[in-house]
Protein backbone atom coordinates (compact mmCIF):
# COMPACT_ATOMS: atom_id res chain seq x y z
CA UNK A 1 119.44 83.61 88.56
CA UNK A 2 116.37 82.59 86.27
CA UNK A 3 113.39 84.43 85.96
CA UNK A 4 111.18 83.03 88.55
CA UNK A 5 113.79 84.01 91.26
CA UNK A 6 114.03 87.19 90.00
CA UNK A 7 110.13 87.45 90.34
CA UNK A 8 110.00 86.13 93.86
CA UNK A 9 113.09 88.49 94.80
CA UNK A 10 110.98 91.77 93.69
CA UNK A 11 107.81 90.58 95.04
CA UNK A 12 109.63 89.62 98.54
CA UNK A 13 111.01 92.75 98.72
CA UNK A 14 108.11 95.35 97.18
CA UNK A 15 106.14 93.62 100.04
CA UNK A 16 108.06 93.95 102.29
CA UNK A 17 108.36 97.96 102.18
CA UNK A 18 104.75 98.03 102.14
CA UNK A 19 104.16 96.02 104.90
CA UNK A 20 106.81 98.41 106.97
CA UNK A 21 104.98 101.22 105.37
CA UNK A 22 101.02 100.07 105.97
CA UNK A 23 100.92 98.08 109.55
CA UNK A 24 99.35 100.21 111.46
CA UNK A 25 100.50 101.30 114.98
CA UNK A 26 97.35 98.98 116.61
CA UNK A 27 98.67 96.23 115.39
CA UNK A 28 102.28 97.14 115.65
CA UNK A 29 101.53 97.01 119.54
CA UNK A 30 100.04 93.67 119.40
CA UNK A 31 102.47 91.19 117.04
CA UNK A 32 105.49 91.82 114.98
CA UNK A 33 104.82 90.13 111.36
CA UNK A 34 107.83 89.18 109.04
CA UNK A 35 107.58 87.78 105.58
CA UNK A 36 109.99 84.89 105.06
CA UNK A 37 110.05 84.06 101.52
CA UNK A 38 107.76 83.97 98.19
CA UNK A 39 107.17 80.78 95.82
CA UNK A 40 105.79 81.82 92.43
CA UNK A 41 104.59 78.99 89.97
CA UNK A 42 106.43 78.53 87.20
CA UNK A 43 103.64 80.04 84.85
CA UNK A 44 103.70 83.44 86.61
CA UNK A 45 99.95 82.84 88.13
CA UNK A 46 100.27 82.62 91.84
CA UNK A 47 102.47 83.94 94.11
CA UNK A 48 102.57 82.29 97.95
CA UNK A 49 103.90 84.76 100.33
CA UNK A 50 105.30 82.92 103.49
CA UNK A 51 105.02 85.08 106.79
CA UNK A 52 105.77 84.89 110.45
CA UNK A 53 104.51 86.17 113.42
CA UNK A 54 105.21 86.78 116.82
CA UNK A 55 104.38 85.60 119.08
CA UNK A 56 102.52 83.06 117.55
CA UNK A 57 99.09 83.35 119.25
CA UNK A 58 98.45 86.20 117.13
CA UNK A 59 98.38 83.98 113.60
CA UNK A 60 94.52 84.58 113.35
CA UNK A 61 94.58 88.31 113.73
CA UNK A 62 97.84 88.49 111.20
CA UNK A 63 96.21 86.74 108.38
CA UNK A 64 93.38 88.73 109.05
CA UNK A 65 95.54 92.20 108.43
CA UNK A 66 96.97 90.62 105.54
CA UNK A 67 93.71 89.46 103.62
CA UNK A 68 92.47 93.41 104.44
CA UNK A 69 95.14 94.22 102.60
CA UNK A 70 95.72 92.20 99.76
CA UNK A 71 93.58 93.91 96.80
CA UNK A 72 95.32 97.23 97.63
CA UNK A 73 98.85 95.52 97.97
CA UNK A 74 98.33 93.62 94.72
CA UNK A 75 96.89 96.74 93.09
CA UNK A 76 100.33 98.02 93.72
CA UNK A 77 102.39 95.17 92.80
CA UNK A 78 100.73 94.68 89.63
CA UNK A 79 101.47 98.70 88.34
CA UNK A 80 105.25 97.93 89.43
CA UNK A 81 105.73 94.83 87.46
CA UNK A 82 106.03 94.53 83.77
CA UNK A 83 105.48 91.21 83.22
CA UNK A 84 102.65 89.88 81.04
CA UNK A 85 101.34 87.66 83.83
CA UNK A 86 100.62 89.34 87.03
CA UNK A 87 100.96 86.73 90.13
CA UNK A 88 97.95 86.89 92.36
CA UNK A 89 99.56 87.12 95.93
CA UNK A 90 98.13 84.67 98.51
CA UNK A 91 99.62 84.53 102.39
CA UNK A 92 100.75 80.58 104.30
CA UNK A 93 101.92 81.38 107.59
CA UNK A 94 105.17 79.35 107.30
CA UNK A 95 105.27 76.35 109.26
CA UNK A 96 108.90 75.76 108.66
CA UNK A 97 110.25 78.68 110.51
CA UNK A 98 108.14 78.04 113.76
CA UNK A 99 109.64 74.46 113.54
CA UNK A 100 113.11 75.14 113.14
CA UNK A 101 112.31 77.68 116.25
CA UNK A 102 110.46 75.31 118.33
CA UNK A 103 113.84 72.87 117.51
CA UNK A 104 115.86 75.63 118.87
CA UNK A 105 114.62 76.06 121.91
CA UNK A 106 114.48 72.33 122.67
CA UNK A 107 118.44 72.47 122.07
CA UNK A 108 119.03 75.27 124.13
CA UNK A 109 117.33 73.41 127.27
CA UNK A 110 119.26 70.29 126.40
């Protein structure tokens, strides 16, 4: 596993407990958001965090949650890693998973 793997591995995962530890119970009600996977350039700079939510209709109100709390998630990310370059998290609702979904369905009606 090279380097960059590693670093989206940690950050997938270090995410992930804080987003099971932070949503709040309002929004818990509401949608259930997942993150799916995380792309970090090869220079350590930027980090995309893919997400889903469900249902769907709630995107809007997701990536607003997330954006609130970005500063204080990266905050945290960037005292856990030791790694010269910090990657600046941004969210991308992942298109790819609601596709291979919306293919799903269409083969179970078939």
């Amino acid at each position: 596993m090279d380097r960059i793997n590693k670093v989206n591995s940690l950050l997938f995962h270090e995410l992930n407990s804080l987003l099971t530890k932070e949503l709040t119970s309002e929004n818990k009600d509401k949608f259930l958001l997942s993150f799916t996977k995380v792309e970090t350039t090869r220079d350590l700079r930027i980090a995309k965090v893919f997400y889903l939510v469900f249902p769907a209709k709630f995107k809007g109100q997701a990536l607003k949650y997330l954006n609130t709390q970005k500063t204080s998630w990266q905050n945290t990310l960037n005292k856990k890693l030791v790694l010269k370059y910090k990657p600046r998290i941004s969210f991308v609702f992942d298109k790819g998973q609601e596709n291979a979904f919306l293919v799903e369905e269409i083969l179970k009606k078939i």
